[in-house]
Structures are given as C-alpha cells and as structure tokens.
Protein backbone atom coordinates (compact mmCIF):
# COMPACT_ATOMS: atom_id res chain seq x y z
CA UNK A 1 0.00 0.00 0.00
CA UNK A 2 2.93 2.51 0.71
CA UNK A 3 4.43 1.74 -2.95
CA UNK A 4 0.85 3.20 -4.16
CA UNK A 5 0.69 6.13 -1.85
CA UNK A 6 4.18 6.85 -2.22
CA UNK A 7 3.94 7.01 -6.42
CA UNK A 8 0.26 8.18 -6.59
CA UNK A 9 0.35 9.80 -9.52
CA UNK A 10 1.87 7.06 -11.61
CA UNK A 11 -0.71 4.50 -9.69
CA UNK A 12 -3.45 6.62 -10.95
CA UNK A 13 -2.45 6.42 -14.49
CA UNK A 14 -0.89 2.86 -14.91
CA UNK A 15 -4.39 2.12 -13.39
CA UNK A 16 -6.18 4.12 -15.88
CA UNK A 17 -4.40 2.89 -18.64
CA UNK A 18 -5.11 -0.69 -17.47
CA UNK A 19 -8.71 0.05 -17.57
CA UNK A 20 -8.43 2.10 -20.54
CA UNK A 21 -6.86 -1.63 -22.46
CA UNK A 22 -9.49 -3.70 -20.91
CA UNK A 23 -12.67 -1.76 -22.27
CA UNK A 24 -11.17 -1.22 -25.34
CA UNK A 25 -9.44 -4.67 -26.19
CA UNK A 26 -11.53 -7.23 -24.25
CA UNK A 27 -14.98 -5.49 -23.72
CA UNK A 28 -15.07 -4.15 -27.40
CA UNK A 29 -16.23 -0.62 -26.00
CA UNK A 30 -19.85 -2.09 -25.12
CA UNK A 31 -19.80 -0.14 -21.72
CA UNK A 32 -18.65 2.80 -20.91
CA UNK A 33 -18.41 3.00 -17.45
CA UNK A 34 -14.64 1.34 -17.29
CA UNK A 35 -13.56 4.11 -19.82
CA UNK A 36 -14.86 7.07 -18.34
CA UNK A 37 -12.88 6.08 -14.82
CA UNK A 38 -10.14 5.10 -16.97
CA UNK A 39 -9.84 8.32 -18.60
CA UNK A 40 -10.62 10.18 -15.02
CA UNK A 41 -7.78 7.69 -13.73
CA UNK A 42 -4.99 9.09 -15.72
CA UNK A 43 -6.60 12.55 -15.97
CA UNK A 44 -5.84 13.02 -12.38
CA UNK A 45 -2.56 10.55 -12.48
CA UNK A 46 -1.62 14.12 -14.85
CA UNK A 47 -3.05 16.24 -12.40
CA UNK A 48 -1.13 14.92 -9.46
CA UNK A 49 2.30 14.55 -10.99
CA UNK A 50 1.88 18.21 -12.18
CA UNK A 51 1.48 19.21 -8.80
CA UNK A 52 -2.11 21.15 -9.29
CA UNK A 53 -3.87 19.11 -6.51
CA UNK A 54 -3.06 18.04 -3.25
CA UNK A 55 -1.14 14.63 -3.15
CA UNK A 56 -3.42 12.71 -0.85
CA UNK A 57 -5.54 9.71 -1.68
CA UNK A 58 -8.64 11.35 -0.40
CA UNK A 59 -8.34 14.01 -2.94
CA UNK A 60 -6.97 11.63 -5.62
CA UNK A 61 -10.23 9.81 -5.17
CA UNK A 62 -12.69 12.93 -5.12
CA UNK A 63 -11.10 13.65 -8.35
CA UNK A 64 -11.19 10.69 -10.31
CA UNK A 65 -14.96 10.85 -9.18
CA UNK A 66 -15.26 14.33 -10.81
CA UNK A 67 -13.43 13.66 -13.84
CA UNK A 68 -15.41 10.17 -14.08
CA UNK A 69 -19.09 12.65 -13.99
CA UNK A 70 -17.72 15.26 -16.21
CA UNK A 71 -16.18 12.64 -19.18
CA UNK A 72 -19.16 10.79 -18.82
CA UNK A 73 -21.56 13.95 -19.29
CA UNK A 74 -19.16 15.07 -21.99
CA UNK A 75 -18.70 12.20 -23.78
CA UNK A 76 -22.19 9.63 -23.42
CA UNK A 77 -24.01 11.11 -25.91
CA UNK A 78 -20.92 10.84 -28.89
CA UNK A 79 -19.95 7.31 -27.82
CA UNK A 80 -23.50 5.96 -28.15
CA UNK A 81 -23.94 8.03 -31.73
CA UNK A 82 -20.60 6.15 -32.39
CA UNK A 83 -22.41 2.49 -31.13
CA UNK A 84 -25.49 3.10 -33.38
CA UNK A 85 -23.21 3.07 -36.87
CA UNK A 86 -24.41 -0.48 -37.47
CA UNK A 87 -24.25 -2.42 -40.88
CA UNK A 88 -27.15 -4.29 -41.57
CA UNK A 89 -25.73 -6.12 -44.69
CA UNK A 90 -25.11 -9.79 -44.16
CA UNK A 91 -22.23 -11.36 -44.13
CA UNK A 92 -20.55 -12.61 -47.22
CA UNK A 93 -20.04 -16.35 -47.00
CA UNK A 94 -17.39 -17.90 -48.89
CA UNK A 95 -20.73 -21.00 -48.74
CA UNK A 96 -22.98 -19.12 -51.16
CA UNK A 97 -22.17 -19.95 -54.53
CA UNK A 98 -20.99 -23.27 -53.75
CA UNK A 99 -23.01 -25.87 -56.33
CA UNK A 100 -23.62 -29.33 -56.36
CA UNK A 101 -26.44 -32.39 -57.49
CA UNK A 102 -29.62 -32.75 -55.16
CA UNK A 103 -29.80 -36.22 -53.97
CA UNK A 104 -33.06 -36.21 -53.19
CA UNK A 105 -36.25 -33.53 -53.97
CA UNK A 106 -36.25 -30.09 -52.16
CA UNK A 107 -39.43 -28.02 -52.13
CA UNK A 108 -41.03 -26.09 -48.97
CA UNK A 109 -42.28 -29.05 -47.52
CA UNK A 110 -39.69 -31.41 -48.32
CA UNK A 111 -36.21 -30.20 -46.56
CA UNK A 112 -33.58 -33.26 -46.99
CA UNK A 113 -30.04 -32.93 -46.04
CA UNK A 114 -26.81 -32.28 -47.38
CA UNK A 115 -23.32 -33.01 -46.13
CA UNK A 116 -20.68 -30.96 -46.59
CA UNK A 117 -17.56 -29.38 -44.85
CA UNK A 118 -18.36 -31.87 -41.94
CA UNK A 119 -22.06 -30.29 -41.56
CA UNK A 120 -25.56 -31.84 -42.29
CA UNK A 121 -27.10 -28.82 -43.93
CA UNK A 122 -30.48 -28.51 -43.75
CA UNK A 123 -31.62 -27.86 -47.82
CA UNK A 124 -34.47 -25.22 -47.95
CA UNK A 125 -36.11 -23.51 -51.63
CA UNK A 126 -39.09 -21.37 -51.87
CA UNK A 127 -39.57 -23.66 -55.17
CA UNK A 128 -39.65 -27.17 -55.85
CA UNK A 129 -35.91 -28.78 -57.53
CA UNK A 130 -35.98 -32.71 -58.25
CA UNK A 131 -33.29 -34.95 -57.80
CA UNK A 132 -30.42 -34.69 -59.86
CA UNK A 133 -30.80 -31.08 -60.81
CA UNK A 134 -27.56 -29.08 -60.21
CA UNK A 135 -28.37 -26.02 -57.42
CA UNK A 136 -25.97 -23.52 -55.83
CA UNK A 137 -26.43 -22.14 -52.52
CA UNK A 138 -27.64 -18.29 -52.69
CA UNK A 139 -27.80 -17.97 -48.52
CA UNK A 140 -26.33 -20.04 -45.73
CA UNK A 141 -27.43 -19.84 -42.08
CA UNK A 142 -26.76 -22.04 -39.09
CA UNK A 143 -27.19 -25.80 -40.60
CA UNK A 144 -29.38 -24.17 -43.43
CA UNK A 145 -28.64 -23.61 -46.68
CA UNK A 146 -30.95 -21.53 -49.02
CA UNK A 147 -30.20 -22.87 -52.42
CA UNK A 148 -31.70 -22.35 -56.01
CA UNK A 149 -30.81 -24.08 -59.45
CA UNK A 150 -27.52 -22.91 -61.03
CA UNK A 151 -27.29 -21.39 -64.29
C-alpha cells in the first residue's frame, strides 16, 4: 500500500491505462463506465504529478470521481452516436455460390439434407428442384442452406 501512496500519480495512471486496455481490447467498448474512470484515472494521475492538486488519496479519489461525472456527461451522448453506426448487410459467405447435385427432392415441404464441410445442412427452396438437378447455394445460415438451381 505505501508503494501506491508513495507514487500516486503514476498508480493513478498505470491504473487508468489498465482500464483504458481492458474496455477497449476485451470489452469491445460495449460499456462505458470502465472508460470514463479510466480516462478520469490518468486525468488526475496528470493532475497529481503536475502538482495542481493536493497529493493525498482522499483528494486523488474525489477527483477521479469528478473527472469520471464530467467525461461521462461530456462524452455519453458521442460514444453511443458512435455504437449506433451499425451495418445491416449480411455477411458474405465464402458458402454461397458453392453448387452441387440434389440427392433427393427439395421443395417447402420437403427439406432433406446435405453433407458438406463436416455439416448436415439442412436444404431449404421457396420452389420445388428434383433430384439430380444441379443447385448452388444463394444464402447459408446455421445448418441451413438456401439454395436455387444454377445457371
């Protein structure tokens, strides 16, 4: 405890970087919370070691708490704009496109399977293909693949 106390200011912002890493790098930004006392951490880490406030933990912690309400006043409302830039475009699949020959029939009622890459694939059309026709997938989801015939 006296190695903190004794380098305060340093503490402050090793310990604010720290929490600056983990919200970034393992939480993916999805709170906010550990980067707002991050940033308050080694905001008043700077504060300290530049001598403008008192070197005591009791004032080291009614900053941080400060600097945690202003950053988070400040900066809420621009980091959740930020979360809200979403793409809503699937995913490209390097599945869709593959073709091959139906084994058996595949129309909405009839929804045989398909091996491939180690899967059973669930076959799904929103028209009937008979057996033997060549198809190529045009969406894959979890075990399901969408498929139509190929050109």
């Amino acid at each position: 405890m006296d190695l903190i106390s004794n380098n305060l200011a340093e503490s402050l912002i090793v310990l604010g970087l720290v929490m600056l890493a983990i919200e970034i790098a393992i939480l993916g930004f999805a709170t906010f919370i550990m980067f707002f006392v991050g940033l308050a951490c080694v905001a008043a880490g700077a504060l300290l070691y530049l001598g403008l406030i008192p070197d005591t933990l009791m004032s080291a912690t009614l900053t941080v708490g400060i600097l945690t309400a202003i950053s988070a006043v400040l900066l809420w409302k621009p980091l959740k704009n930020i979360q809200q830039n979403v793409d809503t475009k699937p995913a490209q699949s390097d599945l869709i496109g593959h073709d091959f020959l139906l084994e058996k029939n595949v129309s909405a009622t009839e929804n045989p399977y398909y091996h491939f890459s180690g899967v059973q694939w669930k076959l799904k059309s929103s028209h009937p293909i008979s057996a033997g026709s060549r198809v190529k997938v045009i969406k894959a989801e979890v075990g399901m693949f969408y498929v139509e015939l190929a050109d």
